[in-house]
Structure formats: C-alpha cells, structure tokens
PDB file of N, CA and C in Angstrom:
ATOM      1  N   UNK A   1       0.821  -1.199   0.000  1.00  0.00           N
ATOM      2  CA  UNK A   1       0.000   0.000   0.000  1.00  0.00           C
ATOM      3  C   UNK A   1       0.861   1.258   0.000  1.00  0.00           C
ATOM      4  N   UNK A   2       2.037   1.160   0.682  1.00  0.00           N
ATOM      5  CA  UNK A   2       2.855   2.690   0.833  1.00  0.00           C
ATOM      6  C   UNK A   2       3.781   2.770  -0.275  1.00  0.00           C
ATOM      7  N   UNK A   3       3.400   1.472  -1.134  1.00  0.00           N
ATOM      8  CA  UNK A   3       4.300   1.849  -2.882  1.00  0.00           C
ATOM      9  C   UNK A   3       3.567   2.258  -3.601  1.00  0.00           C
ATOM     10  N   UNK A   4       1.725   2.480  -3.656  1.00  0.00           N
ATOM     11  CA  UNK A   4       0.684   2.472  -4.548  1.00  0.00           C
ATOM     12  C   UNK A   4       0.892   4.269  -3.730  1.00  0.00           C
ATOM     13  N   UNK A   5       0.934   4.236  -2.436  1.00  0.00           N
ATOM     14  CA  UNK A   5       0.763   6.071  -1.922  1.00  0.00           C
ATOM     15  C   UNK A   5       1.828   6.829  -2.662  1.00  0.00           C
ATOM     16  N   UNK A   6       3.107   6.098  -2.609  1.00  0.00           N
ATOM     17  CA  UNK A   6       4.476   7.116  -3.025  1.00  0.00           C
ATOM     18  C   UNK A   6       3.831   7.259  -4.569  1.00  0.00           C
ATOM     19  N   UNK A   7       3.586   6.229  -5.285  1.00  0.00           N
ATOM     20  CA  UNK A   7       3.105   6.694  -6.836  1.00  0.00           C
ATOM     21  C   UNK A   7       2.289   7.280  -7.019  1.00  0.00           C
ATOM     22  N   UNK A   8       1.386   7.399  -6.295  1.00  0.00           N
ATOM     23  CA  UNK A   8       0.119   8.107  -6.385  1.00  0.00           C
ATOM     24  C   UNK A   8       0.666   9.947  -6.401  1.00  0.00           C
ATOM     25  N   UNK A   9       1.146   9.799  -5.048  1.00  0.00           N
ATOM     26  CA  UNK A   9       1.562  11.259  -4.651  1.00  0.00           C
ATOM     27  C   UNK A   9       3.120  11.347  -5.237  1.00  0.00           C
ATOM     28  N   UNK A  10       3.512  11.639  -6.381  1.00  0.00           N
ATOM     29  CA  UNK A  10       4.661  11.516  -6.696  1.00  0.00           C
ATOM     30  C   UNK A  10       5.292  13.152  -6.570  1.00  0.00           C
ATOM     31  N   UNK A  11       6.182  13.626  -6.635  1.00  0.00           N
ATOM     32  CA  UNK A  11       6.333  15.273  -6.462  1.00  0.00           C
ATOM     33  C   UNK A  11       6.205  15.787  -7.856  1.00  0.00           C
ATOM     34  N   UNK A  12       4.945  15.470  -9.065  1.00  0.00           N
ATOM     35  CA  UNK A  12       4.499  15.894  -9.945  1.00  0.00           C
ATOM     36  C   UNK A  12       4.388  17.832  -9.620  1.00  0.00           C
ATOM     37  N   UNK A  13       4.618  18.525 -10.344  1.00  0.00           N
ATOM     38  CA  UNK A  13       3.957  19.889 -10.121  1.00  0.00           C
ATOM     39  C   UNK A  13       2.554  20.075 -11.092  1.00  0.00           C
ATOM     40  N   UNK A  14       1.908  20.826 -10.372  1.00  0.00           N
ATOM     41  CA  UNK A  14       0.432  20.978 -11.336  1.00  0.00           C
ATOM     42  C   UNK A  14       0.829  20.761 -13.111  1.00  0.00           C
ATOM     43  N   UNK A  15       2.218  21.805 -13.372  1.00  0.00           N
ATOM     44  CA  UNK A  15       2.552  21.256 -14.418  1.00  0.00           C
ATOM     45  C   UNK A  15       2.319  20.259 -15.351  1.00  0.00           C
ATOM     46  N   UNK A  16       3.184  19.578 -14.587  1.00  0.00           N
ATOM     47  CA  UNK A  16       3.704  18.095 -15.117  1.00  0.00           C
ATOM     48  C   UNK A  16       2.119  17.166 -14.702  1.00  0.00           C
ATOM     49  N   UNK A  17       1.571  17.409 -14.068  1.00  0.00           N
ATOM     50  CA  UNK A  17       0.528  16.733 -13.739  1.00  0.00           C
ATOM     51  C   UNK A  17      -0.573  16.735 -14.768  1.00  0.00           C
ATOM     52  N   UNK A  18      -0.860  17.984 -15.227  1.00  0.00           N
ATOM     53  CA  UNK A  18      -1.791  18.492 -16.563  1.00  0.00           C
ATOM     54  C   UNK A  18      -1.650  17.663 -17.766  1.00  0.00           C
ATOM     55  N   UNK A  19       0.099  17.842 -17.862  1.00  0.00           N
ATOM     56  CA  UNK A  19       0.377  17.152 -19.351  1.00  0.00           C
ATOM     57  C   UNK A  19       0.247  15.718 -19.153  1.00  0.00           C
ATOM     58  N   UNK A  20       0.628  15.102 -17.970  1.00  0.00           N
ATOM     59  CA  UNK A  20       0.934  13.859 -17.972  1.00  0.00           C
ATOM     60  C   UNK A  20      -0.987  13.081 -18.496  1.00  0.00           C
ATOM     61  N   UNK A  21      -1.285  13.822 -17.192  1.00  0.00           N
ATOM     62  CA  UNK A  21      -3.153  13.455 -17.536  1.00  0.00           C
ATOM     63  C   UNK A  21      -3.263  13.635 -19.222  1.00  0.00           C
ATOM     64  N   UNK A  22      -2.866  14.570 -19.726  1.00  0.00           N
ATOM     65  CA  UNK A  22      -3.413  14.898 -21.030  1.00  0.00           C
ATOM     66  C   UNK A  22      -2.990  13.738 -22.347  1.00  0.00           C
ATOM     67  N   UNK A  23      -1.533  13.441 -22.100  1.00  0.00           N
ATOM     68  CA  UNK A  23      -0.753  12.158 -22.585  1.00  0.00           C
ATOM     69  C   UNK A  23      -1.357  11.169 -22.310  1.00  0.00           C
ATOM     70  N   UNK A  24      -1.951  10.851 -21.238  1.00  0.00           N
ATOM     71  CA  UNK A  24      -2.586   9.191 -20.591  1.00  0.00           C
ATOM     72  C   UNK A  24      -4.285   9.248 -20.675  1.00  0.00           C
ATOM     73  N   UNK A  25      -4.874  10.747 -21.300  1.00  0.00           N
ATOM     74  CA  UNK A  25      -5.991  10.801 -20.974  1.00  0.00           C
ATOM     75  C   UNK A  25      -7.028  10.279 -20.426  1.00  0.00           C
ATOM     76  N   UNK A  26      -6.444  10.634 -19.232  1.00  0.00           N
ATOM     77  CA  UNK A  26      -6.878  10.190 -17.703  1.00  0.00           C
ATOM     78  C   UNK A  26      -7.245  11.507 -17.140  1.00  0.00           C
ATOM     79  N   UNK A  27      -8.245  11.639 -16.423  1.00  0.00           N
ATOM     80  CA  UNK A  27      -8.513  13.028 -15.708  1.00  0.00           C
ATOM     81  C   UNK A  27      -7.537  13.460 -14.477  1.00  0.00           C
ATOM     82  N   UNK A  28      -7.744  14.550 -14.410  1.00  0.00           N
ATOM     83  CA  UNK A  28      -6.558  15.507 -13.663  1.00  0.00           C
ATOM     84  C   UNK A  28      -7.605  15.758 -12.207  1.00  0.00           C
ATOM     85  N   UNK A  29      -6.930  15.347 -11.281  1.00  0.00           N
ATOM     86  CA  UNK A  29      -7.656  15.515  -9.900  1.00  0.00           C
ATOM     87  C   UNK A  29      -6.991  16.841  -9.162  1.00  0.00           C
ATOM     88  N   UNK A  30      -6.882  17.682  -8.906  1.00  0.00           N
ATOM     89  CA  UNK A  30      -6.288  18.575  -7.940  1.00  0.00           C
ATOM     90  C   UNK A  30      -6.869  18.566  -7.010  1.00  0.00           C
ATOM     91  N   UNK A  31      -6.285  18.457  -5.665  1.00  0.00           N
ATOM     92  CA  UNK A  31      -6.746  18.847  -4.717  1.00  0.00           C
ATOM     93  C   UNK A  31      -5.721  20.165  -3.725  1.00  0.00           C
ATOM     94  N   UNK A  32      -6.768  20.636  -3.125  1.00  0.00           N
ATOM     95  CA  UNK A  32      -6.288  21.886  -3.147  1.00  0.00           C
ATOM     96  C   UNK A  32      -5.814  22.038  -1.386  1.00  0.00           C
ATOM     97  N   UNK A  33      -4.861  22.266  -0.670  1.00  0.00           N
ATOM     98  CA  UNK A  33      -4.923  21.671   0.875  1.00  0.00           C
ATOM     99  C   UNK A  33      -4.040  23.329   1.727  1.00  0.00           C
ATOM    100  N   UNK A  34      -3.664  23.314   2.209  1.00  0.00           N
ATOM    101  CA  UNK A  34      -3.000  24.078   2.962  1.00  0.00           C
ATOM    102  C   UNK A  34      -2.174  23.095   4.424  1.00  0.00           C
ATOM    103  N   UNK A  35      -0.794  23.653   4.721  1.00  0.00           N
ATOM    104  CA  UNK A  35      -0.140  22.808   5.709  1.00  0.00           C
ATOM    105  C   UNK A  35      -1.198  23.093   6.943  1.00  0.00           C
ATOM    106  N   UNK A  36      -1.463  24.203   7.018  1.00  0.00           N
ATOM    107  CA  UNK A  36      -2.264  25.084   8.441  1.00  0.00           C
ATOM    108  C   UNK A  36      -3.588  24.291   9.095  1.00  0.00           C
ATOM    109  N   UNK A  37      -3.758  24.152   7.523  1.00  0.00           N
ATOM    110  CA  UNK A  37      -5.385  23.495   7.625  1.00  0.00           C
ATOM    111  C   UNK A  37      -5.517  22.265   7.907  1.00  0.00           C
ATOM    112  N   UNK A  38      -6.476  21.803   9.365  1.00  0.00           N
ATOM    113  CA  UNK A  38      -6.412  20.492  10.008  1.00  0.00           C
ATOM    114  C   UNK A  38      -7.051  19.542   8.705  1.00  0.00           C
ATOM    115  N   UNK A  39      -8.595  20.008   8.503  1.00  0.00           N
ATOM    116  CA  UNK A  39      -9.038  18.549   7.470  1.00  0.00           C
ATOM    117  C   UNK A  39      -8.262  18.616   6.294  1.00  0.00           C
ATOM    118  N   UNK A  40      -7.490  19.394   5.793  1.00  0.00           N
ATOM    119  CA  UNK A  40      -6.760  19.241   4.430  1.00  0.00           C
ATOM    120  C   UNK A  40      -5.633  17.933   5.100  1.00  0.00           C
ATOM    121  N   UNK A  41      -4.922  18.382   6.343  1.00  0.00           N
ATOM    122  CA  UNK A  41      -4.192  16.652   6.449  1.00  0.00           C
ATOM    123  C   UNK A  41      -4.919  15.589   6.826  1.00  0.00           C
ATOM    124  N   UNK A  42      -6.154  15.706   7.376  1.00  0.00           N
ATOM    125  CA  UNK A  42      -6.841  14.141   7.297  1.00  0.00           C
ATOM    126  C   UNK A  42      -7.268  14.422   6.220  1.00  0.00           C
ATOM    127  N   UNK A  43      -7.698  14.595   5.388  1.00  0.00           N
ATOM    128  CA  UNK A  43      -8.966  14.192   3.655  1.00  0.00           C
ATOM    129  C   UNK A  43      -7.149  13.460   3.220  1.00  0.00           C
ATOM    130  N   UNK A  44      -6.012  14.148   3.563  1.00  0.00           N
ATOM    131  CA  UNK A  44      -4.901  13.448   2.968  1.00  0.00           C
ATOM    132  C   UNK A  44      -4.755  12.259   3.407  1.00  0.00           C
ATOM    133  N   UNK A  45      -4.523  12.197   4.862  1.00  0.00           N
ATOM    134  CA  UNK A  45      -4.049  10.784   5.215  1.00  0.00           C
ATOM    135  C   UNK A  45      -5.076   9.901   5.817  1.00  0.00           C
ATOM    136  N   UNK A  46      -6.439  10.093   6.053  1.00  0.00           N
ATOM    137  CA  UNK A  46      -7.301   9.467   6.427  1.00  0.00           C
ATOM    138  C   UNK A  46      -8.584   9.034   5.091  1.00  0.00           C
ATOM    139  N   UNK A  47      -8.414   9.656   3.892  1.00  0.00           N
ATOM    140  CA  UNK A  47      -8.951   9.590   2.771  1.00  0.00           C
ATOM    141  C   UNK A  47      -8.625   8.994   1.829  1.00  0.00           C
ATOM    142  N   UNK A  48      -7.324   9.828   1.088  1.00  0.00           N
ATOM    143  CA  UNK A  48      -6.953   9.688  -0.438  1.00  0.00           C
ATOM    144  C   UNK A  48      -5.967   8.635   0.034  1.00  0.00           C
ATOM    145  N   UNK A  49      -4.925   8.708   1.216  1.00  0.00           N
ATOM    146  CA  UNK A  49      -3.818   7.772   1.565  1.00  0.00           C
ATOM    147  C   UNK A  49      -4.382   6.187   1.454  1.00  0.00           C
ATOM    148  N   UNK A  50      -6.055   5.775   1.939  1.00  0.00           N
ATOM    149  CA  UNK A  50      -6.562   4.753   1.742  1.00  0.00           C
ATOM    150  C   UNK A  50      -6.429   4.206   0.499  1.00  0.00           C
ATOM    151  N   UNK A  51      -7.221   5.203   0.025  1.00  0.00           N
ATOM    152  CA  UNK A  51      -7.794   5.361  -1.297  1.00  0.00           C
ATOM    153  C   UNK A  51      -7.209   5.059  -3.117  1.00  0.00           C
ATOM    154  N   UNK A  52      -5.520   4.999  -2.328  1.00  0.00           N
ATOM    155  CA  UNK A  52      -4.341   4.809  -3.207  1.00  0.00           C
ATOM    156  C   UNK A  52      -5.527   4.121  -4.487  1.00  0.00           C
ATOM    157  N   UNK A  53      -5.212   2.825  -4.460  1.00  0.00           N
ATOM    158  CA  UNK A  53      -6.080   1.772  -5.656  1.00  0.00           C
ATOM    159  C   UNK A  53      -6.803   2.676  -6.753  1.00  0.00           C
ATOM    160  N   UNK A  54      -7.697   3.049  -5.593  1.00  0.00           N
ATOM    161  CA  UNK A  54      -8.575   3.495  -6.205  1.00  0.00           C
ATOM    162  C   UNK A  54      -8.708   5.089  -7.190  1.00  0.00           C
ATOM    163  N   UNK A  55      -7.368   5.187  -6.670  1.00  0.00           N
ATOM    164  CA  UNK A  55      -7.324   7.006  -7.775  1.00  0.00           C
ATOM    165  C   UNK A  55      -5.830   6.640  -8.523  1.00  0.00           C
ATOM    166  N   UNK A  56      -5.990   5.124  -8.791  1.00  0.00           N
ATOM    167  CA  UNK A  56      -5.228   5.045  -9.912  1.00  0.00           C
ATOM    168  C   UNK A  56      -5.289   5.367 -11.756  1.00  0.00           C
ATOM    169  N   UNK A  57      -6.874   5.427 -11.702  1.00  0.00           N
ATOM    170  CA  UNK A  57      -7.771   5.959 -12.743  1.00  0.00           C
ATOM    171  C   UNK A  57      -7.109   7.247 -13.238  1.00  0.00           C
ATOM    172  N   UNK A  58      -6.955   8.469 -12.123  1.00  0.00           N
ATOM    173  CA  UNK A  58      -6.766   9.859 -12.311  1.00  0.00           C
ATOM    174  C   UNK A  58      -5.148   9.746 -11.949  1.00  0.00           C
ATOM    175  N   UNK A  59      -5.186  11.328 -12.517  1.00  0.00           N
ATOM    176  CA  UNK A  59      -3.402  12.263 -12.515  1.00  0.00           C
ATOM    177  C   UNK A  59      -3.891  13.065 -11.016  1.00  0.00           C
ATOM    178  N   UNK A  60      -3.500  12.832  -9.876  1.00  0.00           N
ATOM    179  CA  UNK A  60      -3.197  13.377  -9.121  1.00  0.00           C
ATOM    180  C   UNK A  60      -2.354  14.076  -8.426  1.00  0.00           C
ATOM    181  N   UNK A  61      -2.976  15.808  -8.078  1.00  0.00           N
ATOM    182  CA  UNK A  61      -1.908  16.477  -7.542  1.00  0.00           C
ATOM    183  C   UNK A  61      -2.296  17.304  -6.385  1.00  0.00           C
ATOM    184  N   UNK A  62      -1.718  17.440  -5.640  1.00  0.00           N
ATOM    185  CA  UNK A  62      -1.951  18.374  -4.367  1.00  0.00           C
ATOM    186  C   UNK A  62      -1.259  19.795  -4.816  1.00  0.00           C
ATOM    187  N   UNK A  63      -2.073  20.748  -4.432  1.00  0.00           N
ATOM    188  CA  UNK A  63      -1.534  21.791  -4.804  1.00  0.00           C
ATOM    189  C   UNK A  63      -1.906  22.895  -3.529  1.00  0.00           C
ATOM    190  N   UNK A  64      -0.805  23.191  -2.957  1.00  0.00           N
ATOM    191  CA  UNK A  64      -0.945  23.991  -1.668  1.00  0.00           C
ATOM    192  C   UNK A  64      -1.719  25.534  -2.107  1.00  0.00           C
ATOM    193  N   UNK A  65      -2.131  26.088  -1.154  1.00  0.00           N
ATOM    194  CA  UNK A  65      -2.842  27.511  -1.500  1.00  0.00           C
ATOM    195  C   UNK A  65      -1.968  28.192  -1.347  1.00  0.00           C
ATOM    196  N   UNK A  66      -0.762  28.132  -0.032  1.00  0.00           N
ATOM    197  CA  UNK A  66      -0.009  29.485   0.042  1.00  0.00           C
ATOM    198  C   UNK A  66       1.290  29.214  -1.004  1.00  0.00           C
ATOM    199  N   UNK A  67       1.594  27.952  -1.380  1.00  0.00           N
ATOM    200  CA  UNK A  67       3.019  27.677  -2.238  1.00  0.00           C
ATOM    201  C   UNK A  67       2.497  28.440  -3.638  1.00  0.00           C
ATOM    202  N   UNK A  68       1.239  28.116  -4.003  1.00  0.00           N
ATOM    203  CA  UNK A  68       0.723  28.200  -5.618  1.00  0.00           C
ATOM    204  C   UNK A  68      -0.674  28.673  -5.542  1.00  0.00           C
ATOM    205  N   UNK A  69      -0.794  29.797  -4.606  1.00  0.00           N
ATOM    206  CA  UNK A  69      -2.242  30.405  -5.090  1.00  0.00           C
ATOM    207  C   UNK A  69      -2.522  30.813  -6.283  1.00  0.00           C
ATOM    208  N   UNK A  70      -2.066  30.657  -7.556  1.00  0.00           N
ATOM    209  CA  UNK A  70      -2.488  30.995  -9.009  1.00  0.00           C
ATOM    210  C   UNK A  70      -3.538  29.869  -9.196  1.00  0.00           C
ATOM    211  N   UNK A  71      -3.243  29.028  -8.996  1.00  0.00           N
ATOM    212  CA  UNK A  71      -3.580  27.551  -9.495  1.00  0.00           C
ATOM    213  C   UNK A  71      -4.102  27.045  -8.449  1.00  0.00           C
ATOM    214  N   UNK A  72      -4.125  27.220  -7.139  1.00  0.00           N
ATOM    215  CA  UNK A  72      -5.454  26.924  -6.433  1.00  0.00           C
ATOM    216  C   UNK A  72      -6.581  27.731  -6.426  1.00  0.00           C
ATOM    217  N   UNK A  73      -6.097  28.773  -6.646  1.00  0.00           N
ATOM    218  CA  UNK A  73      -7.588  29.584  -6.788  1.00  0.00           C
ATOM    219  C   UNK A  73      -7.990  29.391  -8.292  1.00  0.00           C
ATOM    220  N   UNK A  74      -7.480  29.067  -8.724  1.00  0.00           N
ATOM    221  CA  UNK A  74      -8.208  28.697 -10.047  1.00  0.00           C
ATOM    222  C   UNK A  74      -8.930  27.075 -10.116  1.00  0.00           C
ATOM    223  N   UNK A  75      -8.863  26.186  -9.331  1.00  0.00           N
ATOM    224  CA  UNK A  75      -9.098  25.289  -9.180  1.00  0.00           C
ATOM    225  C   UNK A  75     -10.572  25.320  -8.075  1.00  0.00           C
ATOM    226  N   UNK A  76     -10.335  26.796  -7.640  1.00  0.00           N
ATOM    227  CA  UNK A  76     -11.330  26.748  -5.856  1.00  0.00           C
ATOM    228  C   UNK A  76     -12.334  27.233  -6.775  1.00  0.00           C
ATOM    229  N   UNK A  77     -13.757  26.393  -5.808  1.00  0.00           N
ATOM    230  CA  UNK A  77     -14.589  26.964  -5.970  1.00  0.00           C
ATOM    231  C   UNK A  77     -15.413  28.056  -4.537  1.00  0.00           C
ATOM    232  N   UNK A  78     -15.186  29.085  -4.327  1.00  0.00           N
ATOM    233  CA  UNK A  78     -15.331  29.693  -3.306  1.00  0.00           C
ATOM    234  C   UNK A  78     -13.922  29.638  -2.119  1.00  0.00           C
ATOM    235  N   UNK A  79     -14.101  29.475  -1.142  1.00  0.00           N
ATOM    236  CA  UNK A  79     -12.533  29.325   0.141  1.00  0.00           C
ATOM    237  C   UNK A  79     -12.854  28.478   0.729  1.00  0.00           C
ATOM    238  N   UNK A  80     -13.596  27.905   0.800  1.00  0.00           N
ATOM    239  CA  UNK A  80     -13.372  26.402   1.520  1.00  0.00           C
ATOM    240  C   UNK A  80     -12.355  25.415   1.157  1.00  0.00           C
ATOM    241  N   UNK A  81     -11.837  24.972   2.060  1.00  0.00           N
ATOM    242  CA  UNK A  81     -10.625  24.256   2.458  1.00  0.00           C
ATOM    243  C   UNK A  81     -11.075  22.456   2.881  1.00  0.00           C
ATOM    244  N   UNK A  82     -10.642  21.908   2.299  1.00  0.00           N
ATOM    245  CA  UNK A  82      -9.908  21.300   1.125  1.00  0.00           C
ATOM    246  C   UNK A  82     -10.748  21.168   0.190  1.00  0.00           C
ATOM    247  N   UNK A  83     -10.519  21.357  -1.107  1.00  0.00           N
ATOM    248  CA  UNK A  83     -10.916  21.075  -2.242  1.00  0.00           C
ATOM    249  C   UNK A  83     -10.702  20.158  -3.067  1.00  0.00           C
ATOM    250  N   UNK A  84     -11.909  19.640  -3.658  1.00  0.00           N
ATOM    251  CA  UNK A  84     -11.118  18.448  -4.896  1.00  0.00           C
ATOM    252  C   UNK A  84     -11.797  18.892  -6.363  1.00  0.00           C
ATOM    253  N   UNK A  85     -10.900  19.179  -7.058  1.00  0.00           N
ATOM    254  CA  UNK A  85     -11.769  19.449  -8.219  1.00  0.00           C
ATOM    255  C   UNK A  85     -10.837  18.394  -9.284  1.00  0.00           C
ATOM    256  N   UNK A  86     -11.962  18.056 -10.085  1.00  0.00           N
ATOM    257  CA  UNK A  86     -11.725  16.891 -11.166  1.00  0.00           C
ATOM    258  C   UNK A  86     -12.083  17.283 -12.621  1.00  0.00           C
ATOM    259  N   UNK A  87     -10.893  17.449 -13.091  1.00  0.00           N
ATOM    260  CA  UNK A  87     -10.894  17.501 -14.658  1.00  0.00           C
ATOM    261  C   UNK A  87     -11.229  16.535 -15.761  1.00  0.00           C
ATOM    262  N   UNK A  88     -12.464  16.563 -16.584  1.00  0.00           N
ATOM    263  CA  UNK A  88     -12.267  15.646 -17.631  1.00  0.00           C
ATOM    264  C   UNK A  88     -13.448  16.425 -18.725  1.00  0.00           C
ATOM    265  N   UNK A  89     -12.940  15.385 -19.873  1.00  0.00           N
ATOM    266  CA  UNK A  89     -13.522  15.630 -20.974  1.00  0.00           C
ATOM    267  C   UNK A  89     -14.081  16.937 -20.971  1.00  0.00           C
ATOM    268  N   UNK A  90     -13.541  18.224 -21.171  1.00  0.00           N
ATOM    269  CA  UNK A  90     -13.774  19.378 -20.573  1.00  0.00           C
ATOM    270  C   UNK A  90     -14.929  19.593 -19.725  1.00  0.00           C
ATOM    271  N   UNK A  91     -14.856  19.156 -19.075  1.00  0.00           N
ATOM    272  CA  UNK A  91     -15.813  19.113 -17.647  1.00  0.00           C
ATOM    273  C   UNK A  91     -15.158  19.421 -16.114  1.00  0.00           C
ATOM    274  N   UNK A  92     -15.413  19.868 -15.392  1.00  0.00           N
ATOM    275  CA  UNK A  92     -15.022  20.252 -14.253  1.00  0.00           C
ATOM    276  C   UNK A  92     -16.231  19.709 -12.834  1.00  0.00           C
ATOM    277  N   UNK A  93     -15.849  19.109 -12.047  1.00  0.00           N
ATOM    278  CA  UNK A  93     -16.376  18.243 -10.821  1.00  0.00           C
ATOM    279  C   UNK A  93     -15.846  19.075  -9.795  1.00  0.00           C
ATOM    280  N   UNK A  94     -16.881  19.080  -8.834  1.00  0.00           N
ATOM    281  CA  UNK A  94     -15.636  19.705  -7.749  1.00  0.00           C
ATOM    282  C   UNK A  94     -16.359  19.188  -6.011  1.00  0.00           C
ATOM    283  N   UNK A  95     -15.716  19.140  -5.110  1.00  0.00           N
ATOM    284  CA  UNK A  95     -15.975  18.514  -4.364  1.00  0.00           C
ATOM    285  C   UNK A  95     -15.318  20.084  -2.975  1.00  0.00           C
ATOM    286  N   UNK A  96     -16.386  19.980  -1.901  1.00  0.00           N
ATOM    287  CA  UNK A  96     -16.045  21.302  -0.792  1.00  0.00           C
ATOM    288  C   UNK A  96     -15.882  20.571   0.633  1.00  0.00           C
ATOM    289  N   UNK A  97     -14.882  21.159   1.062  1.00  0.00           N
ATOM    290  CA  UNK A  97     -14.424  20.437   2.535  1.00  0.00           C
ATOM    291  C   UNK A  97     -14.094  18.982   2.381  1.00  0.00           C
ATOM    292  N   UNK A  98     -13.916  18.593   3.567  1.00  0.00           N
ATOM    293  CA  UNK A  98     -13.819  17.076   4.311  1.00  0.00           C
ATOM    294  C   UNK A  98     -14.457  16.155   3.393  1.00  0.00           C
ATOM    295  N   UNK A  99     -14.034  15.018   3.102  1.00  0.00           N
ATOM    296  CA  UNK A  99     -14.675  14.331   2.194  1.00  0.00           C
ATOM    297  C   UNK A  99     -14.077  13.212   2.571  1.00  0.00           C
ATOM    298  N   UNK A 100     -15.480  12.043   2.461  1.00  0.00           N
ATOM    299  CA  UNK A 100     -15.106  10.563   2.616  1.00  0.00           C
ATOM    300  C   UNK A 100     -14.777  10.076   1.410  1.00  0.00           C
ATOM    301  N   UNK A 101     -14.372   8.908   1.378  1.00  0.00           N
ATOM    302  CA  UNK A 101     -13.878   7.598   0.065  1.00  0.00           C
ATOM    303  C   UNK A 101     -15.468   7.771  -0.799  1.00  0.00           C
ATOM    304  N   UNK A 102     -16.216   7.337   0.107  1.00  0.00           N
ATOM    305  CA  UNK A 102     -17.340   7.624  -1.088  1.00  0.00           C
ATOM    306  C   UNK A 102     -18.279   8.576  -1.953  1.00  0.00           C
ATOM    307  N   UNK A 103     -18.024   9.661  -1.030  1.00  0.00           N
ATOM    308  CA  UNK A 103     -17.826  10.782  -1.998  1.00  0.00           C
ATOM    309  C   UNK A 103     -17.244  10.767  -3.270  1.00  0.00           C
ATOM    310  N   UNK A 104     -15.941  10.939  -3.236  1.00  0.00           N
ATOM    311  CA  UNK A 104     -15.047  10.752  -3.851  1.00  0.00           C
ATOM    312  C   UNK A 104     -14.683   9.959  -4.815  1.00  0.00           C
ATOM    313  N   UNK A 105     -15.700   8.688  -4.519  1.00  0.00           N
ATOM    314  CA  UNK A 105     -15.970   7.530  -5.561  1.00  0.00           C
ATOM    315  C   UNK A 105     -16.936   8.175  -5.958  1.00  0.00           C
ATOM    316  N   UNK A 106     -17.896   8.672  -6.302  1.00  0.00           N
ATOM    317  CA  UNK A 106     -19.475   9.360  -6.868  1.00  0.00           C
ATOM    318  C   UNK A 106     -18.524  10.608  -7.242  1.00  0.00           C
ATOM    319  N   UNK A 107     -17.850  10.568  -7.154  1.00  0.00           N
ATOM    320  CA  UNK A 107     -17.218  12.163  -7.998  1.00  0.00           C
ATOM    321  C   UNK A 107     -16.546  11.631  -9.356  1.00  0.00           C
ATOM    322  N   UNK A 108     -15.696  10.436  -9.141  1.00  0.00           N
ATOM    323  CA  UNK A 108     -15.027   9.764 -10.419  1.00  0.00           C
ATOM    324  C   UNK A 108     -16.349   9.247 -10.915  1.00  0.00           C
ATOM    325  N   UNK A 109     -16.966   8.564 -10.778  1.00  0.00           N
ATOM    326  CA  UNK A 109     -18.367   8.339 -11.533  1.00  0.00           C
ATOM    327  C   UNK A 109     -18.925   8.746 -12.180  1.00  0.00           C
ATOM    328  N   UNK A 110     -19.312  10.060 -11.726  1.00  0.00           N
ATOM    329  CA  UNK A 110     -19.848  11.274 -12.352  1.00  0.00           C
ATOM    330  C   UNK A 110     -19.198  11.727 -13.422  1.00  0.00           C
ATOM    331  N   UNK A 111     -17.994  11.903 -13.233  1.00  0.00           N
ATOM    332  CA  UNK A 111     -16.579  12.180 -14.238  1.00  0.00           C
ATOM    333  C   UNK A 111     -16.633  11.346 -15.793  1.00  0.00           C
ATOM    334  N   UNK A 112     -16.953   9.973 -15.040  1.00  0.00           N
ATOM    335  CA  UNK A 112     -17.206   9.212 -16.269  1.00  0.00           C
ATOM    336  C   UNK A 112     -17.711   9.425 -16.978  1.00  0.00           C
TER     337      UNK A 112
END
C-alpha cells in the first residue's frame, strides 16, 4: 500500500501533472490543501492515503494555496478548504471540505 501512496503522490507539479493526464488521458484531480489546515491533512491521510487503488484511474496532484495560489484559486470553488476538483472531458467536478472515500468515488463516476 505505501508503494501504490508514493506513486500516487509523486512530487508531480500541477505542471507536469496536466500534461501527464493529457498524454494518458486520464482526468486531472487537484486537490487543493493548505499545511495550516487540520481537514486538508486528514482528507490526505485518512482519505486519499486509503484510497491509493482506487485514484489510480486519475493524474493526481496536491496543490498547496499558500506555495501556488495561481492555481489553487483557479481550481477553488469559493474558500473552503480542502478542495477536490476533477478535470475531464472538458468538464469540471468539484468537491467542498472534508470528504469521505465515497464521496469521492461518486465524484469519479460522475466524471465518467
């Protein structure tokens, strides 16, 4: 499981994360977190860290608010903390606060 997390969370930058999704056309997950912010580290390690398997589908990237506010606020919908927004087939998903596995599964679904 902590070889499926390191790949999952690889130190991709939103960058490299965009193109890579766009090459594998696979949807682009950002999630949007802050160090400060308590549920942005559990939705990390009590959520998506499970969740490895299962967001092997998507290009996943964490993208801090204070490192890269260009690109989290472009990703936010309003300021709520943590965010997941999901890119596909020009479509945009987005998910507000704390979020369980199954959420999160009904968000890739939807995506589909």
């Amino acid at each position: 499981m902590l070889l499926g997390w390191a790949l999952l969370f690889s130190e991709l930058s939103y960058e490299q994360a965009h193109a890579k999704a766009a090459k594998e056309q696979k949807p682009l997950m950002v999630v949007v977190t802050a160090k400060w912010c308590g549920p942005c580290q559990v939705l990390k390690r009590d959520t998506l860290k499970p969740m490895a398997d299962d967001l092997k589908s998507v290009v996943l990237v964490i993208v801090d608010l204070d490192e890269r506010p260009d690109i989290a606020k472009a990703a936010m919908v309003g300021d709520t903390l943590p965010q997941i927004s999901l890119y596909h087939c020009g479509k945009r998903f987005n998910l507000k606060g704390l979020q369980d596995k199954f959420r999160i599964l009904e968000l890739l679904k939807r995506a589909k």
